[in-house]
PDB file of N, CA and C in Angstrom:
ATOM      1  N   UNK A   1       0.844  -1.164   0.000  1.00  0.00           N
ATOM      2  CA  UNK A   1       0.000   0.000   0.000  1.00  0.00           C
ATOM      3  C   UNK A   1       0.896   1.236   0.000  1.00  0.00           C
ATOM      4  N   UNK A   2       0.700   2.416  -0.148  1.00  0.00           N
ATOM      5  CA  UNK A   2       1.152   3.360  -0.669  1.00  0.00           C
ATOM      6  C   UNK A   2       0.364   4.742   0.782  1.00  0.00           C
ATOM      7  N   UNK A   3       1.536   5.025   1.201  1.00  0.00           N
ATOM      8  CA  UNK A   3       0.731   6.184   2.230  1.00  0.00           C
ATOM      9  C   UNK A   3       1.752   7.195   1.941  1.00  0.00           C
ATOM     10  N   UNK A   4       0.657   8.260   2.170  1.00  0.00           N
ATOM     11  CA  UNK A   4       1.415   9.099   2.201  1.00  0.00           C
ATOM     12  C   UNK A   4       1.330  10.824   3.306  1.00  0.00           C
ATOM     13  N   UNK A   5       2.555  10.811   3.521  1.00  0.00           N
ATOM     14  CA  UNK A   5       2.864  11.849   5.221  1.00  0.00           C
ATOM     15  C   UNK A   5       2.853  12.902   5.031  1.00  0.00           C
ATOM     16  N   UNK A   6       2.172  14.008   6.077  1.00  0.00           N
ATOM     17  CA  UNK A   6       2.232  14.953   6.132  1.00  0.00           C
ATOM     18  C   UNK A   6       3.432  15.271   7.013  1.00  0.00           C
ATOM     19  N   UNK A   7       4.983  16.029   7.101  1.00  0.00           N
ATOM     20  CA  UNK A   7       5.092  16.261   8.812  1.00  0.00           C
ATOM     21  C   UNK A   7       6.018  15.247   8.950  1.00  0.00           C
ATOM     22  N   UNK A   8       6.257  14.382   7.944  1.00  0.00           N
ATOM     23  CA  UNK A   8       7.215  13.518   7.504  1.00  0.00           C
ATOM     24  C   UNK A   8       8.381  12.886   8.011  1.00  0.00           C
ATOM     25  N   UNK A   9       9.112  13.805   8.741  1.00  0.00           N
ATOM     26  CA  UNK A   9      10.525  13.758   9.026  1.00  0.00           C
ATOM     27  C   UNK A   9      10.498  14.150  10.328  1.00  0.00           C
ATOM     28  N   UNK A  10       9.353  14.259  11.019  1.00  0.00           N
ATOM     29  CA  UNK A  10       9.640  14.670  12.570  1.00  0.00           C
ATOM     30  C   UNK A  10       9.985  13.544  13.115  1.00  0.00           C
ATOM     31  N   UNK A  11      10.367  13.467  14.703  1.00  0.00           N
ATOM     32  CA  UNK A  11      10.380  12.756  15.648  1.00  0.00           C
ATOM     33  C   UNK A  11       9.704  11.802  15.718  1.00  0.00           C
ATOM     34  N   UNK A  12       8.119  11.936  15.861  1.00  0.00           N
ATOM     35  CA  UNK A  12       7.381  10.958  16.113  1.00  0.00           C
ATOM     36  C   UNK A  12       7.035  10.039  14.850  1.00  0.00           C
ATOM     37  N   UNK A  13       7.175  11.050  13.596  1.00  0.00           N
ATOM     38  CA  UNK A  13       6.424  10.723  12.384  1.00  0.00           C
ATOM     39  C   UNK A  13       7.566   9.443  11.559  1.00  0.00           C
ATOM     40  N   UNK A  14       9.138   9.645  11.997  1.00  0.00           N
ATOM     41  CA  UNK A  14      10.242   8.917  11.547  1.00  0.00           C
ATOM     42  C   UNK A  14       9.328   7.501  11.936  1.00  0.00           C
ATOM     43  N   UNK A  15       9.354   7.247  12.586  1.00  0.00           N
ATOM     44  CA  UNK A  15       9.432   5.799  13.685  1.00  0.00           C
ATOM     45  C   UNK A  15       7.840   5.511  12.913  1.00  0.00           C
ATOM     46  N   UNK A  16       6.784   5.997  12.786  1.00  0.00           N
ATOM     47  CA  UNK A  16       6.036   5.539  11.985  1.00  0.00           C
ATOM     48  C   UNK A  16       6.309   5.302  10.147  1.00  0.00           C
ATOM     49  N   UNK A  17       7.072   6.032   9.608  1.00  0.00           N
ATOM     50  CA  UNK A  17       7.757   5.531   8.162  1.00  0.00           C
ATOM     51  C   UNK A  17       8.296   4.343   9.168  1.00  0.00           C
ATOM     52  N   UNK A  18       9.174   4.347   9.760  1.00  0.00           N
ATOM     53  CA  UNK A  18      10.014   3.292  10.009  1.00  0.00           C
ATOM     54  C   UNK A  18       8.959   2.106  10.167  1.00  0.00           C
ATOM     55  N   UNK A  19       7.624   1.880  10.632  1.00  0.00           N
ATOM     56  CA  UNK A  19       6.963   1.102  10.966  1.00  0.00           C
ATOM     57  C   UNK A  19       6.411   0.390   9.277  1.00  0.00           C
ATOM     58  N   UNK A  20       5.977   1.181   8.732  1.00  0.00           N
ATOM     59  CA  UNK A  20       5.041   1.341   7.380  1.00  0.00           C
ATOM     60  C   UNK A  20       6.230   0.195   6.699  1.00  0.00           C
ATOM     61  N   UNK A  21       7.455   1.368   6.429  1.00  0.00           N
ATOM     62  CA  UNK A  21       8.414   0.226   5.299  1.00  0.00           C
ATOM     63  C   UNK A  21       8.594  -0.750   6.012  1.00  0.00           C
ATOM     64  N   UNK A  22       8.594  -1.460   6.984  1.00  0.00           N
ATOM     65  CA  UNK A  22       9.119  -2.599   7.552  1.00  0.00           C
ATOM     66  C   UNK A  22       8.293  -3.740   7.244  1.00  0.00           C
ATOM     67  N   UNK A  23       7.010  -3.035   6.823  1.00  0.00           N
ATOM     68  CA  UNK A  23       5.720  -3.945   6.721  1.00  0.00           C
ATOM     69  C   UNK A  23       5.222  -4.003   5.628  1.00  0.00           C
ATOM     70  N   UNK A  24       6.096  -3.504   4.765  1.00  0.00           N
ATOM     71  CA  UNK A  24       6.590  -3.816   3.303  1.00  0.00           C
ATOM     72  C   UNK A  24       5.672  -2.200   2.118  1.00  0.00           C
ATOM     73  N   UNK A  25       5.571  -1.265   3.339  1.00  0.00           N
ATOM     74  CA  UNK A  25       4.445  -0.466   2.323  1.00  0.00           C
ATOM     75  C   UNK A  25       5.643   0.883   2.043  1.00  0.00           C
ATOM     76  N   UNK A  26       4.923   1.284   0.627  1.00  0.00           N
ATOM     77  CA  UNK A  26       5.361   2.628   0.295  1.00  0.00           C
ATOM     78  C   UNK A  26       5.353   3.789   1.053  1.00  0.00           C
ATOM     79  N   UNK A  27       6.092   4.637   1.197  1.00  0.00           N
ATOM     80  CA  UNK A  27       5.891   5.965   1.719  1.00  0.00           C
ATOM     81  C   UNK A  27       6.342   7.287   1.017  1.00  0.00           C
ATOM     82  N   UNK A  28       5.157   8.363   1.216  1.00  0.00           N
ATOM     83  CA  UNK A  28       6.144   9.584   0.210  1.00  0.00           C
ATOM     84  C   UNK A  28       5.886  10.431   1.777  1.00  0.00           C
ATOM     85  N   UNK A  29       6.982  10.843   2.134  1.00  0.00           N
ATOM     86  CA  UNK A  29       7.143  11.912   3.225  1.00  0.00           C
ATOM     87  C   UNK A  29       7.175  12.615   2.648  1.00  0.00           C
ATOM     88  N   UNK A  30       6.346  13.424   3.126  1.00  0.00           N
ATOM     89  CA  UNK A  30       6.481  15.444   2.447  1.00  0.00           C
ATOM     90  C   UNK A  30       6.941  16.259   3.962  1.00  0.00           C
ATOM     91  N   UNK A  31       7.347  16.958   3.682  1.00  0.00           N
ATOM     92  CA  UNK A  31       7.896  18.421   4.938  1.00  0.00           C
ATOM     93  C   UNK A  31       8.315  19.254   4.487  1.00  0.00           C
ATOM     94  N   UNK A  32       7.678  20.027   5.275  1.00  0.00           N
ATOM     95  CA  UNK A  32       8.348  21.624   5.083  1.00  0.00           C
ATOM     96  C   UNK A  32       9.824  21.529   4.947  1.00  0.00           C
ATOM     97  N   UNK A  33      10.760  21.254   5.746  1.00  0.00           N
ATOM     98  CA  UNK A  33      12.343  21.104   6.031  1.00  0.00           C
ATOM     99  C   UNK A  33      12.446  19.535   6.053  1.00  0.00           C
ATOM    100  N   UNK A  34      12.165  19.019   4.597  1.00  0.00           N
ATOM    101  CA  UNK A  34      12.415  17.301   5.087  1.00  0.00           C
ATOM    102  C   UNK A  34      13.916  17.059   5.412  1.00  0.00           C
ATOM    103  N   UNK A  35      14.119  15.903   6.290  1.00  0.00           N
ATOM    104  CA  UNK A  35      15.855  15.257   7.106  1.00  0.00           C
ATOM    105  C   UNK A  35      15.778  14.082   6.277  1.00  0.00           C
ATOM    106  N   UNK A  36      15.765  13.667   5.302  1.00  0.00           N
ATOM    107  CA  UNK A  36      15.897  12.312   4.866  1.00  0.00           C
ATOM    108  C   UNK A  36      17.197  11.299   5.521  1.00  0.00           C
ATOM    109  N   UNK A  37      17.784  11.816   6.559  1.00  0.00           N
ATOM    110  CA  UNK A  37      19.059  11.463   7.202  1.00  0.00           C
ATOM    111  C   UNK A  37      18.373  11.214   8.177  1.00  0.00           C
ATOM    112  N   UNK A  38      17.947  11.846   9.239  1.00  0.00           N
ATOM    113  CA  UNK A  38      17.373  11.647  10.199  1.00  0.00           C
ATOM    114  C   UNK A  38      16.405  10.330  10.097  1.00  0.00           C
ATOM    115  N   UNK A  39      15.583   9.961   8.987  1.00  0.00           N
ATOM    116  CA  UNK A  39      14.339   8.979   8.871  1.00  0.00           C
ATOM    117  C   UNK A  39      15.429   7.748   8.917  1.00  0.00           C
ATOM    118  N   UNK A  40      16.349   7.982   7.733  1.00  0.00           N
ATOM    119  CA  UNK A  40      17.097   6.883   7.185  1.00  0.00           C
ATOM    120  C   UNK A  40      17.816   6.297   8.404  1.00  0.00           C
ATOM    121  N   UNK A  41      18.267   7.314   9.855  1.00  0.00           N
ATOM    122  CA  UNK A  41      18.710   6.695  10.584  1.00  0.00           C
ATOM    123  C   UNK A  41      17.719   5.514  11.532  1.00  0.00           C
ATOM    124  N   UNK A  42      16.424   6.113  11.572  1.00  0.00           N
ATOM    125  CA  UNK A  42      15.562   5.570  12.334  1.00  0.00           C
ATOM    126  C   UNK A  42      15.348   4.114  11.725  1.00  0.00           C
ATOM    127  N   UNK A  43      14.969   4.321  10.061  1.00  0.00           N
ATOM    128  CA  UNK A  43      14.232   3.181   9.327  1.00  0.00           C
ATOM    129  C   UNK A  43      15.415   2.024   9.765  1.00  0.00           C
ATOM    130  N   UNK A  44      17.529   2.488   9.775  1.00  0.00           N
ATOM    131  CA  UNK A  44      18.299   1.393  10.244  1.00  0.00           C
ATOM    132  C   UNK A  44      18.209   0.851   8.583  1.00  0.00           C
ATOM    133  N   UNK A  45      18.028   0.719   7.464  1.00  0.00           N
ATOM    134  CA  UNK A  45      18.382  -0.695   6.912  1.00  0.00           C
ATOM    135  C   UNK A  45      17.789   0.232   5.044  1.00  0.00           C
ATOM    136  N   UNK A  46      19.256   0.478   4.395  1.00  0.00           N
ATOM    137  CA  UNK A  46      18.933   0.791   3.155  1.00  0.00           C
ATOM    138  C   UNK A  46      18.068   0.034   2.662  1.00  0.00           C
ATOM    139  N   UNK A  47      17.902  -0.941   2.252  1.00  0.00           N
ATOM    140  CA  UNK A  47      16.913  -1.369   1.789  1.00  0.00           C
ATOM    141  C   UNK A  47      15.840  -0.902   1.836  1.00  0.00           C
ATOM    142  N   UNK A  48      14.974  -0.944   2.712  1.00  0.00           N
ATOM    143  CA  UNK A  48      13.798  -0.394   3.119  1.00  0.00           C
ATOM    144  C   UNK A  48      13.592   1.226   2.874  1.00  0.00           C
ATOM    145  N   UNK A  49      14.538   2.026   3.007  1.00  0.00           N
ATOM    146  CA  UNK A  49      15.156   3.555   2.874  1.00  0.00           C
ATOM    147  C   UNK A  49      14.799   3.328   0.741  1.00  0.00           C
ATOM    148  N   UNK A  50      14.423   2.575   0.161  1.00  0.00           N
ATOM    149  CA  UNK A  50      14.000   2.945  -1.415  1.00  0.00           C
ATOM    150  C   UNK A  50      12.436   2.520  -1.283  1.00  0.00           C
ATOM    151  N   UNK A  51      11.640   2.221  -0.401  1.00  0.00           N
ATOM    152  CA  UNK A  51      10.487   2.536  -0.311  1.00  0.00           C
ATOM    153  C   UNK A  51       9.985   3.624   0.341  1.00  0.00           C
ATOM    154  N   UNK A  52      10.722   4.796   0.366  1.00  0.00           N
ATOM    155  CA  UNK A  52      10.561   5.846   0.961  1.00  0.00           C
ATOM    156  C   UNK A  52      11.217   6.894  -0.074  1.00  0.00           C
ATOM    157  N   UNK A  53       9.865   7.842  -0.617  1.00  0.00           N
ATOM    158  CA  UNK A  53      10.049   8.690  -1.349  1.00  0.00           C
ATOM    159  C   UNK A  53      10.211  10.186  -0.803  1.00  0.00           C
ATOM    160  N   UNK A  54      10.867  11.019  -0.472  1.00  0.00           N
ATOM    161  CA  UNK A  54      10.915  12.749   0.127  1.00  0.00           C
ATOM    162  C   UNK A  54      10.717  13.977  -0.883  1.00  0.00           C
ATOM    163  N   UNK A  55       9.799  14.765  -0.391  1.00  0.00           N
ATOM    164  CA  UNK A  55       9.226  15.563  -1.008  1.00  0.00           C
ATOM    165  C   UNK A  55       8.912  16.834   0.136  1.00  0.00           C
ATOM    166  N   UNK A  56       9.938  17.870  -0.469  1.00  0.00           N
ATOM    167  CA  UNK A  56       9.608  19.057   0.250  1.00  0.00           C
ATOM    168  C   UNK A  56       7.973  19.877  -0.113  1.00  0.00           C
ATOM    169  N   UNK A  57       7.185  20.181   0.646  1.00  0.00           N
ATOM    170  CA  UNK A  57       5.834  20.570   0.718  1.00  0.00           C
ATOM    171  C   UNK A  57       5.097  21.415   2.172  1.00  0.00           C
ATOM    172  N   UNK A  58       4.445  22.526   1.723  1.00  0.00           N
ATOM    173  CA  UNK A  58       3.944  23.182   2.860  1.00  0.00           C
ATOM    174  C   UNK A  58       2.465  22.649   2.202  1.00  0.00           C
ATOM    175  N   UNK A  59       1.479  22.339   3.600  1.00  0.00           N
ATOM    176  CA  UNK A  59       0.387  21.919   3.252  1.00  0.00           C
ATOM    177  C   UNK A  59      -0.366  23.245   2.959  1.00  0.00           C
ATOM    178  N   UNK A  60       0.108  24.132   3.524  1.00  0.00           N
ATOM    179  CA  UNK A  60      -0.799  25.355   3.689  1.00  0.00           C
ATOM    180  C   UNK A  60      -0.956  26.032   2.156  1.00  0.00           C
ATOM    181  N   UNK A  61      -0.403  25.342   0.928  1.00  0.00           N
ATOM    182  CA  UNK A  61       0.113  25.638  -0.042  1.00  0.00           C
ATOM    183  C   UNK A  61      -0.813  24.631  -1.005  1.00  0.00           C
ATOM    184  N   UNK A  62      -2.173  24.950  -1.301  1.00  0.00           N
ATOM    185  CA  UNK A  62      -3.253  24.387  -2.018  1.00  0.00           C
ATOM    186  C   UNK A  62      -2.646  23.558  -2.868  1.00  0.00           C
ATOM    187  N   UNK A  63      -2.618  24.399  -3.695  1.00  0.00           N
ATOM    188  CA  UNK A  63      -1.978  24.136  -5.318  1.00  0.00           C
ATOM    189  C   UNK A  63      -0.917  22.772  -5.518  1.00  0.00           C
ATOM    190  N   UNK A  64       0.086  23.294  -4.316  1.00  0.00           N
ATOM    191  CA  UNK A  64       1.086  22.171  -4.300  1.00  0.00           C
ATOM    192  C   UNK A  64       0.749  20.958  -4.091  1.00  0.00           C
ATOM    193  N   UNK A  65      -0.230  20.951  -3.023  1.00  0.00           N
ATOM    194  CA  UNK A  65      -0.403  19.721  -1.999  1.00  0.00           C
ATOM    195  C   UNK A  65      -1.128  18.840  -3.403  1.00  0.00           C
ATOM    196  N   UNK A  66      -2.062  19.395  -4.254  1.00  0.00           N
ATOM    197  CA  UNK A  66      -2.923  18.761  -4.698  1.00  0.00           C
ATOM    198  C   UNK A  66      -1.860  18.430  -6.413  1.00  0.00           C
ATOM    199  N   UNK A  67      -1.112  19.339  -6.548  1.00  0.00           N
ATOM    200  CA  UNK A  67      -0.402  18.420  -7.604  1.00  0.00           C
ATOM    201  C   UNK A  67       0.701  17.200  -7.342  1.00  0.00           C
ATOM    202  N   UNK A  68       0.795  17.321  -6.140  1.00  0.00           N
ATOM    203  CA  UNK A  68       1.437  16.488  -4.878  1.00  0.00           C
ATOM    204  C   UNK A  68       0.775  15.076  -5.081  1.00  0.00           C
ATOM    205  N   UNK A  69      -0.253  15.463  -4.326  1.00  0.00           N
ATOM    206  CA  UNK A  69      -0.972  13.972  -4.316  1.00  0.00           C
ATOM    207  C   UNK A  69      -1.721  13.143  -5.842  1.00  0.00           C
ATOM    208  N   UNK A  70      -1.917  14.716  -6.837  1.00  0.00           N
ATOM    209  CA  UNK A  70      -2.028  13.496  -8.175  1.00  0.00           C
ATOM    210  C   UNK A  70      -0.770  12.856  -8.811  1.00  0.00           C
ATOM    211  N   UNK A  71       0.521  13.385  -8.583  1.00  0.00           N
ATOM    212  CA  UNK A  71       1.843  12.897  -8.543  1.00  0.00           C
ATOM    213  C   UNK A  71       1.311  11.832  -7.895  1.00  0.00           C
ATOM    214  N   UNK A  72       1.355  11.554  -6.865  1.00  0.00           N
ATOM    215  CA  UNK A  72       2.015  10.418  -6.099  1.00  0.00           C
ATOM    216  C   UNK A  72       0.733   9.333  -5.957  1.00  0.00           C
ATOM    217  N   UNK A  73      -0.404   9.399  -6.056  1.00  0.00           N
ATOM    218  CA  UNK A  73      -1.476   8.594  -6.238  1.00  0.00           C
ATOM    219  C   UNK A  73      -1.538   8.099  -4.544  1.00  0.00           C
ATOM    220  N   UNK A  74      -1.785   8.044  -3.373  1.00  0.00           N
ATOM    221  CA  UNK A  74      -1.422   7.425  -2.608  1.00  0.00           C
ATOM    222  C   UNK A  74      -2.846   6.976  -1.832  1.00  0.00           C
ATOM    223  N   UNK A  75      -2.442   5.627  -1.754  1.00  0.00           N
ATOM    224  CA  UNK A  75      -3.851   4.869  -1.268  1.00  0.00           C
ATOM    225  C   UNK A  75      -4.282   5.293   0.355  1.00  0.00           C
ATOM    226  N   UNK A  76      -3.402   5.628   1.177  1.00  0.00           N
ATOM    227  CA  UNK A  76      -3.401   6.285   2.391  1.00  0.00           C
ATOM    228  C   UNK A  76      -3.044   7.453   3.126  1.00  0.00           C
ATOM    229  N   UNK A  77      -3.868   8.094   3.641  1.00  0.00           N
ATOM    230  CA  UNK A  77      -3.094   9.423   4.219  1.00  0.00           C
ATOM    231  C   UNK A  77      -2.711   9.321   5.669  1.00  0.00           C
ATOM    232  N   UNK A  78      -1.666   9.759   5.858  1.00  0.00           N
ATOM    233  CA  UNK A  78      -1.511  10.639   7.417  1.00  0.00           C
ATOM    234  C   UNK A  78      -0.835  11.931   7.459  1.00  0.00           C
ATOM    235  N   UNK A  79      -1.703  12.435   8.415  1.00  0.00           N
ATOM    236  CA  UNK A  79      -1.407  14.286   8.653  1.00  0.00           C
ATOM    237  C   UNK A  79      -0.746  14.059   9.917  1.00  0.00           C
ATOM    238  N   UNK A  80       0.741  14.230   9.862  1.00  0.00           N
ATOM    239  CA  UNK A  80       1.381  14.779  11.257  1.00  0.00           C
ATOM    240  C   UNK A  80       2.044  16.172  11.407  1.00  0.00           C
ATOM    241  N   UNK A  81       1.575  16.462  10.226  1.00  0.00           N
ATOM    242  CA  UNK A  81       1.910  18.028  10.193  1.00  0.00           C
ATOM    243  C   UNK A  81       1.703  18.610  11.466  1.00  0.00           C
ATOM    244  N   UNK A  82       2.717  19.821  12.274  1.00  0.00           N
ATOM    245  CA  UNK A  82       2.038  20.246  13.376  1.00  0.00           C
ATOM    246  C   UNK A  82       2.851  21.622  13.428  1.00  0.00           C
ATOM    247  N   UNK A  83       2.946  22.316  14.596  1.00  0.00           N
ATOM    248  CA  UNK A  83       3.149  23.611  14.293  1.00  0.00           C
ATOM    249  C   UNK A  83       3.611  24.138  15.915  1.00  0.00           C
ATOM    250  N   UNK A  84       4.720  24.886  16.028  1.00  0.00           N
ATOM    251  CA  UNK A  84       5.413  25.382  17.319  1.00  0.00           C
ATOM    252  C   UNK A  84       4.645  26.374  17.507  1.00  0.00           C
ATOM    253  N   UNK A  85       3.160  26.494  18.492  1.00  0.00           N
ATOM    254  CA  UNK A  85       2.315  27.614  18.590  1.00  0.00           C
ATOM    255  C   UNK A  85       3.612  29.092  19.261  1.00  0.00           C
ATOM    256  N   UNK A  86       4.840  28.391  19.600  1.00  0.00           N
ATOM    257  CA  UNK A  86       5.527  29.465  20.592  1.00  0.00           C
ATOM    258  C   UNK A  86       6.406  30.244  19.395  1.00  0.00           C
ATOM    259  N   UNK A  87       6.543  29.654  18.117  1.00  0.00           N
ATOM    260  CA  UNK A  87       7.606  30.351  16.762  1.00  0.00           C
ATOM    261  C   UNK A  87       6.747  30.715  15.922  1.00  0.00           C
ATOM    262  N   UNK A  88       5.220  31.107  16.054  1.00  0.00           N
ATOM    263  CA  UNK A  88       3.965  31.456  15.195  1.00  0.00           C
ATOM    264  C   UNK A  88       4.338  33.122  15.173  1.00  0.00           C
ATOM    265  N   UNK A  89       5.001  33.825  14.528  1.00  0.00           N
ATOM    266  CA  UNK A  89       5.506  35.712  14.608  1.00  0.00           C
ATOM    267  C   UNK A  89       3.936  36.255  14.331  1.00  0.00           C
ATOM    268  N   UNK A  90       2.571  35.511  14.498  1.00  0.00           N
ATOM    269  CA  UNK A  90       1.362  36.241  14.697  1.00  0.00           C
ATOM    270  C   UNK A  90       1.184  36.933  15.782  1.00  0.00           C
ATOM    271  N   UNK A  91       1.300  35.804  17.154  1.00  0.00           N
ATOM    272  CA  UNK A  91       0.404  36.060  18.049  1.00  0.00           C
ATOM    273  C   UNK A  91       1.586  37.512  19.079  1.00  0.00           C
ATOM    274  N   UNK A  92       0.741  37.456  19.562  1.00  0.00           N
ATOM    275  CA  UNK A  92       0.362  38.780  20.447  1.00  0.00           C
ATOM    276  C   UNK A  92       1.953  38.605  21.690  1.00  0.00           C
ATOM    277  N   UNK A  93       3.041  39.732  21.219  1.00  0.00           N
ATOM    278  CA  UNK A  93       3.990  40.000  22.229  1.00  0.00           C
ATOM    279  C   UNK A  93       3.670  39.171  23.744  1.00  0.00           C
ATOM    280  N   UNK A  94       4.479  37.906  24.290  1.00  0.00           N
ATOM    281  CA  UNK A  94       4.663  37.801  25.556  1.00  0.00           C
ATOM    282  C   UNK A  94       3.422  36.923  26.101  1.00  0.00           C
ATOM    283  N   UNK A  95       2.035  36.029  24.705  1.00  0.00           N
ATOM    284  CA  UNK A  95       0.927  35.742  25.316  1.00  0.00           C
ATOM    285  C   UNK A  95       1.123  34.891  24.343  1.00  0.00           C
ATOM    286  N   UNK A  96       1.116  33.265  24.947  1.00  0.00           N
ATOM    287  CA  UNK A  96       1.369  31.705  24.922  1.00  0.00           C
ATOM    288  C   UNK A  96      -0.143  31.530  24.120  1.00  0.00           C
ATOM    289  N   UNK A  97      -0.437  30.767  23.273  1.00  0.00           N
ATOM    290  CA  UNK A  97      -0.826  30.021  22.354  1.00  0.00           C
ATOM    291  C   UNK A  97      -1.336  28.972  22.236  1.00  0.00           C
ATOM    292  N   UNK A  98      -2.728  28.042  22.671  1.00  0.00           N
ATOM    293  CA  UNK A  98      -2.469  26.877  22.258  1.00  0.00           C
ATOM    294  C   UNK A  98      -2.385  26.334  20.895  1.00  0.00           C
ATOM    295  N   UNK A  99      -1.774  25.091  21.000  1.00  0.00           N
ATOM    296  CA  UNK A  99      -1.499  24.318  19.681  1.00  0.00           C
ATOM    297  C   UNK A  99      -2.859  24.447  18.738  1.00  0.00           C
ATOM    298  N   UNK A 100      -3.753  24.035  19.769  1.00  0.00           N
ATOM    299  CA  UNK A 100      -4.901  23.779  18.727  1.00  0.00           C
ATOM    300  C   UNK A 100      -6.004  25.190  17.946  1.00  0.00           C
ATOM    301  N   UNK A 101      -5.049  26.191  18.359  1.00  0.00           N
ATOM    302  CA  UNK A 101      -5.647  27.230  17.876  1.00  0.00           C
ATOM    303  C   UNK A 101      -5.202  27.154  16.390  1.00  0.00           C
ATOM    304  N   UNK A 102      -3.762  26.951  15.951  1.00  0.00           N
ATOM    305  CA  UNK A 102      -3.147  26.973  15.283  1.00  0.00           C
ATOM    306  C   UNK A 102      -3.267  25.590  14.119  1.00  0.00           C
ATOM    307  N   UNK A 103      -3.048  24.669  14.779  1.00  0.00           N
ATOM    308  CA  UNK A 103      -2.954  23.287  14.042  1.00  0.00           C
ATOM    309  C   UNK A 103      -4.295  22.878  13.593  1.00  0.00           C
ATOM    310  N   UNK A 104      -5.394  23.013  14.426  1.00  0.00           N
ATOM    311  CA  UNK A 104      -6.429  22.720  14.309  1.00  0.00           C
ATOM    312  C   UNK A 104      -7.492  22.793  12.203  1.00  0.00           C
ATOM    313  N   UNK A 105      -7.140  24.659  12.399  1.00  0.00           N
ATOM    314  CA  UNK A 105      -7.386  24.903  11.008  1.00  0.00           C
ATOM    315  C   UNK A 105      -6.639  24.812   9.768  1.00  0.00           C
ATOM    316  N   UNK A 106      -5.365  24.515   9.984  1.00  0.00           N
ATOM    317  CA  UNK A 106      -4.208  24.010   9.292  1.00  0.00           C
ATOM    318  C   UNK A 106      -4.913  22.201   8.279  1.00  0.00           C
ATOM    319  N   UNK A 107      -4.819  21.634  10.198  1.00  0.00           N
ATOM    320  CA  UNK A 107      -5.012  20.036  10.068  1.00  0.00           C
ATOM    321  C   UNK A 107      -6.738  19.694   9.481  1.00  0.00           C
ATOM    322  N   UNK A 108      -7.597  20.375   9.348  1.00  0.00           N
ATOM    323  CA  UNK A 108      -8.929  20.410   8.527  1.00  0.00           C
ATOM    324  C   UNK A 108      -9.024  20.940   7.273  1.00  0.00           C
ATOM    325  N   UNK A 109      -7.794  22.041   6.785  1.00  0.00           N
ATOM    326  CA  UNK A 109      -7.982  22.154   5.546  1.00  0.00           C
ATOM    327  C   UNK A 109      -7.148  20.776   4.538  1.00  0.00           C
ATOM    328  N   UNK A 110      -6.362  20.416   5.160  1.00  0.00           N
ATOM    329  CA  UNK A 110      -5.665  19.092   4.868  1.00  0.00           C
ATOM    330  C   UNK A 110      -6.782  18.295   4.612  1.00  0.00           C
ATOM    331  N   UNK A 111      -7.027  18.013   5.052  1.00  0.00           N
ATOM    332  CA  UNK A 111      -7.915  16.666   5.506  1.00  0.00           C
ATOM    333  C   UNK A 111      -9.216  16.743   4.376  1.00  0.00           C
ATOM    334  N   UNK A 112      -9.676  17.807   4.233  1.00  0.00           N
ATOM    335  CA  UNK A 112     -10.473  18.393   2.907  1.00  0.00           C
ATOM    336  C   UNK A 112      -9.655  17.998   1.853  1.00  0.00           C
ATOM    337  N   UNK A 113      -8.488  18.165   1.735  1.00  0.00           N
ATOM    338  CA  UNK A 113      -7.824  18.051   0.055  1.00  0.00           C
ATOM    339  C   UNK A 113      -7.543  16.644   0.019  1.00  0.00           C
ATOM    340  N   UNK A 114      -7.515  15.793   1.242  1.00  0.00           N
ATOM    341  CA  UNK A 114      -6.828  14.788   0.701  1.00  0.00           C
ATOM    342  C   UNK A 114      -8.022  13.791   0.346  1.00  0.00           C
ATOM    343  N   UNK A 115      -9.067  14.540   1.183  1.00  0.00           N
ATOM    344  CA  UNK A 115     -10.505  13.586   1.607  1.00  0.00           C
ATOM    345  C   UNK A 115     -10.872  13.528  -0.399  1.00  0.00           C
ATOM    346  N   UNK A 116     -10.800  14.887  -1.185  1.00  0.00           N
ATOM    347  CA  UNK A 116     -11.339  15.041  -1.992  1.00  0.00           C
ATOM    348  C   UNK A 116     -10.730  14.286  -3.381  1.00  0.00           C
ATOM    349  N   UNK A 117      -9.314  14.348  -2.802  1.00  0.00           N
ATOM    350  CA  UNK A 117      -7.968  13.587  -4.103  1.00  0.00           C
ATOM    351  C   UNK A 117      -8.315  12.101  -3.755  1.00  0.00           C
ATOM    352  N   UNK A 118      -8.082  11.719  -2.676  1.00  0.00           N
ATOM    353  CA  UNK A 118      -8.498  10.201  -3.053  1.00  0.00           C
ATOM    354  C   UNK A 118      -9.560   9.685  -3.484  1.00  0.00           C
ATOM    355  N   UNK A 119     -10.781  10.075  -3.341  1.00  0.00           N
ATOM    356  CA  UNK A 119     -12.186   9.770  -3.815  1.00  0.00           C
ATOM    357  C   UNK A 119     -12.407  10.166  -5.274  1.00  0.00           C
ATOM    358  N   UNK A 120     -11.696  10.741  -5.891  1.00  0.00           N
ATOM    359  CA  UNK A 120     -11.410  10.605  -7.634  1.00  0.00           C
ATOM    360  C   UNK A 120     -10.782   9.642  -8.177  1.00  0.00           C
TER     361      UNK A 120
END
């Protein structure tokens, strides 16, 4: 099967590629700042590191995401896209943020494009 990541190359999101190829499935990581070093250390085993495709991508970026995903055809999604509410240069001098103010409308407009690309 063929999935494909939002958020790609983070921490938590490595160790899930690492899970996916082990279990014999495709992956296209997209990120803003993809580490393809960082995953490759996690995944441990070239082999598995050529079922893993990297693709720099901001989701917030319509156009891209959706010539993105007719590129890559992918039978599964995951959104781990997420967002440092404390490095956001919006909010308000000296007044903390939650995540889900931020990620929330980010992670639903996603979820719209991908809901709409796979069902074609």
């Amino acid at each position: 099967m063929k999935y494909y990541m939002t958020g790609a190359t983070g921490f938590l999101s490595a160790y899930i590629v690492r899970d996916l190829v082990k279990e014999g499935h495709e992956v296209v990581a997209t990120d803003l700042a993809p580490h393809p070093e960082f995953v490759a250390d996690m995944v441990g085993d070239d082999a598995h590191m050529k079922q893993v495709t990297f693709e720099r991508l901001d989701v917030t970026d319509l156009g891209a995401m959706i010539l993105s995903m007719k590129r890559h055809k992918p039978q599964r999604v995951i959104c781990t896209k997420g967002r440092n509410p404390w490095a956001w240069p919006s909010r308000p001098a000296g007044q903390k943020a939650s995540s889900r103010q931020f990620t929330r409308p980010t992670i639903g407009r996603a979820i719209g494009v991908f809901s709409s690309l796979l069902t074609k």
